[in-house]
PDB file of N, CA and C in Angstrom:
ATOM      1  N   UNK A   1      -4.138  18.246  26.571  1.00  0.00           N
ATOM      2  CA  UNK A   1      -3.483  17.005  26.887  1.00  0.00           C
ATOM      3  C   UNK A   1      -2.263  17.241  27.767  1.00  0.00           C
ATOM      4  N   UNK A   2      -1.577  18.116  27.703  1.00  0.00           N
ATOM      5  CA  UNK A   2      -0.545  18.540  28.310  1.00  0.00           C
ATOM      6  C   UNK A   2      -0.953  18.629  29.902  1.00  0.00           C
ATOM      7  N   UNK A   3      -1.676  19.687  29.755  1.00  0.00           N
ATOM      8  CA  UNK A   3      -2.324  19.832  31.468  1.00  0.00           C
ATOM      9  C   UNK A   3      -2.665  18.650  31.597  1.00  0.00           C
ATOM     10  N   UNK A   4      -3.529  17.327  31.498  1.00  0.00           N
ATOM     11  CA  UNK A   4      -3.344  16.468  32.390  1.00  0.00           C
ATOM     12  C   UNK A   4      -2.560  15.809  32.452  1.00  0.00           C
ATOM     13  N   UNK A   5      -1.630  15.576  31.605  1.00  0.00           N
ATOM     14  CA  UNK A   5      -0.438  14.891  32.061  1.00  0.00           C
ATOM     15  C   UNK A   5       0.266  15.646  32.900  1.00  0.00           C
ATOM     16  N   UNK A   6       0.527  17.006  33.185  1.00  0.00           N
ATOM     17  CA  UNK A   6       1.321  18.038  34.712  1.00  0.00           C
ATOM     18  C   UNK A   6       0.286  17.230  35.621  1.00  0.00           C
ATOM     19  N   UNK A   7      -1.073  17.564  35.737  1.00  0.00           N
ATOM     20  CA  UNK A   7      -1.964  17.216  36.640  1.00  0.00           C
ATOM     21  C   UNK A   7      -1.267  16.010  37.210  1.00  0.00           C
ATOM     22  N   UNK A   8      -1.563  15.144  36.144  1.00  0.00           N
ATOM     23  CA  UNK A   8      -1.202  13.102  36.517  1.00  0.00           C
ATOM     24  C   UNK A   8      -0.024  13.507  36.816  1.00  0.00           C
ATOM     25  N   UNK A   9       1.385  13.705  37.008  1.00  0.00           N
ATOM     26  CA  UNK A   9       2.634  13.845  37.445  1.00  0.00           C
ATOM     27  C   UNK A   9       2.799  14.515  38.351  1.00  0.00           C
ATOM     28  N   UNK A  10       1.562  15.463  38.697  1.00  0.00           N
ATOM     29  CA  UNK A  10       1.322  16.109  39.852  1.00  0.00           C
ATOM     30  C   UNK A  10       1.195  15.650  41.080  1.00  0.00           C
ATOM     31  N   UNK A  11      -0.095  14.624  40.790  1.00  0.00           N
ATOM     32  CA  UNK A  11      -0.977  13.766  41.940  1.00  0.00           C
ATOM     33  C   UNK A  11       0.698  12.530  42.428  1.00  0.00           C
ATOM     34  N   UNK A  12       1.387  12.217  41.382  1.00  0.00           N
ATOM     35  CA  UNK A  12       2.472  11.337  41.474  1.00  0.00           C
ATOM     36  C   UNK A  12       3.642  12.064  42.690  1.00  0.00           C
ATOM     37  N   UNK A  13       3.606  13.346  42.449  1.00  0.00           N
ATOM     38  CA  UNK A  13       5.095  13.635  43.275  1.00  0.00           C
ATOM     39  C   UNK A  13       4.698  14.127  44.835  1.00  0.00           C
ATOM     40  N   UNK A  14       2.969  14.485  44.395  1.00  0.00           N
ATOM     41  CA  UNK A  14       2.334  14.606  45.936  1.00  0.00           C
ATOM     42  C   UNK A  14       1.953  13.276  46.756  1.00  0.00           C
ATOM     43  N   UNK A  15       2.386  12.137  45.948  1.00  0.00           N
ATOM     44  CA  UNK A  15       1.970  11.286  46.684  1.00  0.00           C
ATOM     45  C   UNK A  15       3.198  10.706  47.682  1.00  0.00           C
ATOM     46  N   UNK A  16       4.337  11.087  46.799  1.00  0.00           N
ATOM     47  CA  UNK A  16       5.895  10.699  47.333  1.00  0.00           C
ATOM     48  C   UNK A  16       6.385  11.392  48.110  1.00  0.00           C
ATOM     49  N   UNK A  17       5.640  12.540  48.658  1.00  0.00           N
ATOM     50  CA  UNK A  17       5.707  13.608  49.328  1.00  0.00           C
ATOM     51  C   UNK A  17       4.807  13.475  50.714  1.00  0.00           C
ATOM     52  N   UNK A  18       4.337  12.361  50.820  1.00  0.00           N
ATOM     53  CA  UNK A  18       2.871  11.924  51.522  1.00  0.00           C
ATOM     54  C   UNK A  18       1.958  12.682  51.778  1.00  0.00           C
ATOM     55  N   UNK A  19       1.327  13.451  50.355  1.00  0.00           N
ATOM     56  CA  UNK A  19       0.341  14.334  50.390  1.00  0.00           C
ATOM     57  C   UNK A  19      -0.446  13.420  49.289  1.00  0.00           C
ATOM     58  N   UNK A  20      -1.848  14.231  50.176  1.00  0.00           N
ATOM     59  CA  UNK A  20      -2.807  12.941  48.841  1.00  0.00           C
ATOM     60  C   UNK A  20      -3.884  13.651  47.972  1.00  0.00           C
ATOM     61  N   UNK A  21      -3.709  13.353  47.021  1.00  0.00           N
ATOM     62  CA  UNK A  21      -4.780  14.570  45.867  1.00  0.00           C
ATOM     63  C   UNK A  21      -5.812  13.891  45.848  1.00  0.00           C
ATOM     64  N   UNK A  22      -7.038  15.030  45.360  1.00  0.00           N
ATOM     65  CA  UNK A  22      -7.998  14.442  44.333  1.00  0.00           C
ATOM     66  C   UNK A  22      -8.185  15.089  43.241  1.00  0.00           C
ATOM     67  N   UNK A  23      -8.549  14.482  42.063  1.00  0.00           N
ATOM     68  CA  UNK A  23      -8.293  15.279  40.698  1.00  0.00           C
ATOM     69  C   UNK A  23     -10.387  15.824  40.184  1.00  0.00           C
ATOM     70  N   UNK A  24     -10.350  16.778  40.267  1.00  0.00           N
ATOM     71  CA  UNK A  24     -11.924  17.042  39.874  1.00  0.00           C
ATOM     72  C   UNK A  24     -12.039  18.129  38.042  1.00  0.00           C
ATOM     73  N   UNK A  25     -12.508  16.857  37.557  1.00  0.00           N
ATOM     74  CA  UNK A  25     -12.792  17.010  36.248  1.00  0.00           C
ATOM     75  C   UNK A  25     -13.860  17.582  35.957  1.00  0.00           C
ATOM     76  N   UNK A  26     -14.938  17.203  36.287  1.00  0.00           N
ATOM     77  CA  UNK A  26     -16.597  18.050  36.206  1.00  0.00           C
ATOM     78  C   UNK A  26     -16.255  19.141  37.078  1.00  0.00           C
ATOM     79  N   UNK A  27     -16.712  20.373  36.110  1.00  0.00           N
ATOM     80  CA  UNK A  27     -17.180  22.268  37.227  1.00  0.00           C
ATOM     81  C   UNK A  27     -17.247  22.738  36.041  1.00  0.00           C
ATOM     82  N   UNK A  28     -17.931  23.854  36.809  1.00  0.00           N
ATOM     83  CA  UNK A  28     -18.412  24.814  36.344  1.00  0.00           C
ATOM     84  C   UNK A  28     -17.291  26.096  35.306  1.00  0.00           C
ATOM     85  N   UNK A  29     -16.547  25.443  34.356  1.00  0.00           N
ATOM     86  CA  UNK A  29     -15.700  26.106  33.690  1.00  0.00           C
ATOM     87  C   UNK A  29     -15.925  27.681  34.041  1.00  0.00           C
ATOM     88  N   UNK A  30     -17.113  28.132  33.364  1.00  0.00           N
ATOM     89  CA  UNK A  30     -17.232  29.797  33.629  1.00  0.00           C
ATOM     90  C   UNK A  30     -16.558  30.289  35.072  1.00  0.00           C
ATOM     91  N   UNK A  31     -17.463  29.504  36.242  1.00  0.00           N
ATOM     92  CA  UNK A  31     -17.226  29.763  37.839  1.00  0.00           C
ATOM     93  C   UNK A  31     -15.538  29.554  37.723  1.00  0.00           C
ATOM     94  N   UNK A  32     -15.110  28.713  37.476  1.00  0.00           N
ATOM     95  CA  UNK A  32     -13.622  28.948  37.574  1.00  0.00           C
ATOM     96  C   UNK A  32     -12.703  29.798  37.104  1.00  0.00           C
ATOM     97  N   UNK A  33     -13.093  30.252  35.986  1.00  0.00           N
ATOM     98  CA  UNK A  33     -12.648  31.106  35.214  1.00  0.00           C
ATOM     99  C   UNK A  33     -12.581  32.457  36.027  1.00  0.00           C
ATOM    100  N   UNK A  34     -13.548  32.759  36.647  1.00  0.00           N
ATOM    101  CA  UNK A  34     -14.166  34.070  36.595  1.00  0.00           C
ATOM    102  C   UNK A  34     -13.342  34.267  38.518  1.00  0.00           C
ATOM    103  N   UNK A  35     -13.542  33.062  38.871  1.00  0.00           N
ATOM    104  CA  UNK A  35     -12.502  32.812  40.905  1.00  0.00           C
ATOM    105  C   UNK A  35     -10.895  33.222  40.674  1.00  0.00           C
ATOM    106  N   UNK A  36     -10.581  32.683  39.286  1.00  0.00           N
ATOM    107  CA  UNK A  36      -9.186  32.367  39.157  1.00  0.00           C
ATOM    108  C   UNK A  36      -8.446  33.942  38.759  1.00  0.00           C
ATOM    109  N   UNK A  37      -9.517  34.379  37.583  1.00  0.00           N
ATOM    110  CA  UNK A  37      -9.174  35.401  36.887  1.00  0.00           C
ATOM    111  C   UNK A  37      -8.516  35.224  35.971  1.00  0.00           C
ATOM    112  N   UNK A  38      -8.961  34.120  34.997  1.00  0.00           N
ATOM    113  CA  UNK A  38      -8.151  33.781  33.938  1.00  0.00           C
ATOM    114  C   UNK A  38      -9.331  33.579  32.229  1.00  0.00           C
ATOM    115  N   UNK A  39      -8.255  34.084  31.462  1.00  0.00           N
ATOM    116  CA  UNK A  39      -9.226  33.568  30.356  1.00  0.00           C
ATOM    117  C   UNK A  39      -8.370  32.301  29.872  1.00  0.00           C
ATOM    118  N   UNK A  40      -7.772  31.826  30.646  1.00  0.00           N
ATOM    119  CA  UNK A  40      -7.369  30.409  29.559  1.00  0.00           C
ATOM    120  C   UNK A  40      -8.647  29.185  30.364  1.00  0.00           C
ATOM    121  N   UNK A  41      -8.625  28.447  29.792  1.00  0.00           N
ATOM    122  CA  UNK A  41      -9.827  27.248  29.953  1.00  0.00           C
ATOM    123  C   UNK A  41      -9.350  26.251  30.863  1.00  0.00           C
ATOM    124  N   UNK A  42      -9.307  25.941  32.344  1.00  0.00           N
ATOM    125  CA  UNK A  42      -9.378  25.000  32.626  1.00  0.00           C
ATOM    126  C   UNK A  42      -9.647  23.776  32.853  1.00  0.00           C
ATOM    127  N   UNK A  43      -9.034  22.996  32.542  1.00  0.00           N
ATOM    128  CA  UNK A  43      -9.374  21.335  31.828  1.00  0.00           C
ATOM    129  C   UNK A  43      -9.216  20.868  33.483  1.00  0.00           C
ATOM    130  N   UNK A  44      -9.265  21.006  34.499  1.00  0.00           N
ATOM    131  CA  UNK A  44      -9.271  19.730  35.517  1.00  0.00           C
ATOM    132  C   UNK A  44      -8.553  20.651  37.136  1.00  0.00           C
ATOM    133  N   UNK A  45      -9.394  20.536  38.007  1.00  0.00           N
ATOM    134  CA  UNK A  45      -9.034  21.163  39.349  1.00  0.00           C
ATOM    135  C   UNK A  45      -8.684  20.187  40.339  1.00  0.00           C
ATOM    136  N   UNK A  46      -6.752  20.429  40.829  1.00  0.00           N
ATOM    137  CA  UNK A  46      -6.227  19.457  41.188  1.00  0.00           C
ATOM    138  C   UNK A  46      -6.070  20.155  42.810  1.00  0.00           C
ATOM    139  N   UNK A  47      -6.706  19.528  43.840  1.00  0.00           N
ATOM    140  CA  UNK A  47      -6.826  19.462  45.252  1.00  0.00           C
ATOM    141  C   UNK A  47      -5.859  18.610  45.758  1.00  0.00           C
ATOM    142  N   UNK A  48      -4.638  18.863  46.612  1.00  0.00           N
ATOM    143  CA  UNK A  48      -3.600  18.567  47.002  1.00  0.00           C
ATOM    144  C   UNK A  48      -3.615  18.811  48.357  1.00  0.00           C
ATOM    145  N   UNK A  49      -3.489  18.366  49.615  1.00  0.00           N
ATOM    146  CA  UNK A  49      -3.382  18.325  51.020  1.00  0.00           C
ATOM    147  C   UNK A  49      -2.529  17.172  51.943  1.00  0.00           C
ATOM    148  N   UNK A  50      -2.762  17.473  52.898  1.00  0.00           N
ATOM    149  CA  UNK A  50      -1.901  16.335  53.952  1.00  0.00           C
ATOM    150  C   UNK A  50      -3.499  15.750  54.322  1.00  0.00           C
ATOM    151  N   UNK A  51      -3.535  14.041  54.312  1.00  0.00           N
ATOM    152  CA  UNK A  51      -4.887  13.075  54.767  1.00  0.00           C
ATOM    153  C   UNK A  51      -5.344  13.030  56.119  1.00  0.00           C
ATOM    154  N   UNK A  52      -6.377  13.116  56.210  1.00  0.00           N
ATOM    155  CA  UNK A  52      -6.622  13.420  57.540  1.00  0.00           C
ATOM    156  C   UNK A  52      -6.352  11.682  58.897  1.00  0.00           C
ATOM    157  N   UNK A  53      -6.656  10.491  57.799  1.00  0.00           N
ATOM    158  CA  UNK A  53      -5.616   9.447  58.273  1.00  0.00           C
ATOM    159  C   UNK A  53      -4.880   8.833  57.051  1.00  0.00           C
ATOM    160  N   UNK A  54      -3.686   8.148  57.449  1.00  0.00           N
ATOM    161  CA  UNK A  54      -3.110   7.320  56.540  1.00  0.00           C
ATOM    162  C   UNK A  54      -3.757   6.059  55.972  1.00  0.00           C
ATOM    163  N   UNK A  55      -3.825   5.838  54.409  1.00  0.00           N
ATOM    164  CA  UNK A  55      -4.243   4.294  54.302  1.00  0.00           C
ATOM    165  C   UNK A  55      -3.250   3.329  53.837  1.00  0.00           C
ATOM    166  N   UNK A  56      -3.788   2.006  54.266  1.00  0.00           N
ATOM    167  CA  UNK A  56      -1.846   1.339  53.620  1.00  0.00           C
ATOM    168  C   UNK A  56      -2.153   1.171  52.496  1.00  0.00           C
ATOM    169  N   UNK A  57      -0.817   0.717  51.780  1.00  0.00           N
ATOM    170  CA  UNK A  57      -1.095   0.705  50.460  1.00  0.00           C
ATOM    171  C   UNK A  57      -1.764  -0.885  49.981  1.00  0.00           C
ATOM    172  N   UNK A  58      -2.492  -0.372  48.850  1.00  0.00           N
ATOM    173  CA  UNK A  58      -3.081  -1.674  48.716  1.00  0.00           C
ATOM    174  C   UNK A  58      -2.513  -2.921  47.869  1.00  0.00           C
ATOM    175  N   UNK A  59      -2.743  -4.177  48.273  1.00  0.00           N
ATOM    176  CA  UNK A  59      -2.311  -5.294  48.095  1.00  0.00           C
ATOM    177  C   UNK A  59      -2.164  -5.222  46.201  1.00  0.00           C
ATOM    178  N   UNK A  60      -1.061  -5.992  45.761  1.00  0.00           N
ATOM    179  CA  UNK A  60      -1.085  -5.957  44.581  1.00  0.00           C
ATOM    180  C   UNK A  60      -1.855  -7.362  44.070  1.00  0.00           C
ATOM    181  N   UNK A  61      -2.473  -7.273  42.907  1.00  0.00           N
ATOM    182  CA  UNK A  61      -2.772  -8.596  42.560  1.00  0.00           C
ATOM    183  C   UNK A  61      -1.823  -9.543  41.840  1.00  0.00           C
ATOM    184  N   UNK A  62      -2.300 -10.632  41.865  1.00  0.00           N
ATOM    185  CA  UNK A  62      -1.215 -11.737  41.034  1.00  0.00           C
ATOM    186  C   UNK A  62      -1.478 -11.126  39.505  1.00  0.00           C
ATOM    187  N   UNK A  63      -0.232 -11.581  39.004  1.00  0.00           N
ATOM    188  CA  UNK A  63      -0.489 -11.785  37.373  1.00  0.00           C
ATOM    189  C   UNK A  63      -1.295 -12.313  37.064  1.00  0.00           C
ATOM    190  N   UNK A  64      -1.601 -13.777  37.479  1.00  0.00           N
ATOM    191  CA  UNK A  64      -2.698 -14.982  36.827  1.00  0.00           C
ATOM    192  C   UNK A  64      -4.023 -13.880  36.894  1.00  0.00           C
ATOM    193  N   UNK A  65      -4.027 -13.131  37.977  1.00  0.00           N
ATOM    194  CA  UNK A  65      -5.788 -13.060  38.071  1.00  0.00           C
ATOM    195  C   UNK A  65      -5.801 -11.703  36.607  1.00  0.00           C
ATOM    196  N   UNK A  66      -5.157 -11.585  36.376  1.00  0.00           N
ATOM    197  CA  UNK A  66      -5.023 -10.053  35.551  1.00  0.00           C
ATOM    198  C   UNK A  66      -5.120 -10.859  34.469  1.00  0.00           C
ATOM    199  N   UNK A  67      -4.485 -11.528  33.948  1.00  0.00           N
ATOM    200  CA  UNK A  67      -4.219 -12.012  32.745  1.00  0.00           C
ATOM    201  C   UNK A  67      -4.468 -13.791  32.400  1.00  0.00           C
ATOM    202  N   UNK A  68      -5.709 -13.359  31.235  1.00  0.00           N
ATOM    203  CA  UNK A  68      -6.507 -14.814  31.332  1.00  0.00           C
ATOM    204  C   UNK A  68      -5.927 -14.750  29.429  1.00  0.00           C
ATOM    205  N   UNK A  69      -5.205 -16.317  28.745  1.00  0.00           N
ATOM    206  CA  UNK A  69      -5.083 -16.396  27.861  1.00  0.00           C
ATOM    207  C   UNK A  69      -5.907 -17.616  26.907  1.00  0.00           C
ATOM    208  N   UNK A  70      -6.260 -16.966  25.797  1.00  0.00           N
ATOM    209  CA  UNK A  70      -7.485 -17.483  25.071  1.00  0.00           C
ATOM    210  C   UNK A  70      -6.430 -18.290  23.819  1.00  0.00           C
ATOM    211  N   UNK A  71      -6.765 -19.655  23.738  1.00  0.00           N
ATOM    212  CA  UNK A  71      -6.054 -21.105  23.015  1.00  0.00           C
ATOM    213  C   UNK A  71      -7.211 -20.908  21.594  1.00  0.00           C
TER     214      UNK A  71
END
């Protein structure tokens, strides 16, 4: 649990940094293990770079559409 929360706070400070991650959860544990040279278990392989274009950021939605209340 720890590692993904570094991970998630990770992808956060690379983004403020205008670098853009992707977080890859499915692999081949062994194959990583064995590239890295580690016996601890990796829970999640975090890919960090500069984007090859910028996207804007996306529109926020209203409250109303988020939140429907039941009488």
């Amino acid at each position: 649990q720890d590692s993904t929360l570094a991970a998630a706070y990770s992808q956060l400070a690379a983004s403020a940094l205008g670098l853009s991650s992707i977080w890859i959860g499915m692999f081949n544990e062994s194959k990583v293990k064995k590239i890295i040279g580690t016996k601890l278990r990796p829970t999640s392989i975090l890919c960090i770079g500069y984007p090859v274009k910028k996207r804007p950021p996306k529109s926020r939605r209203q409250l109303k559409e988020l939140i429907h209340v039941v009488d």
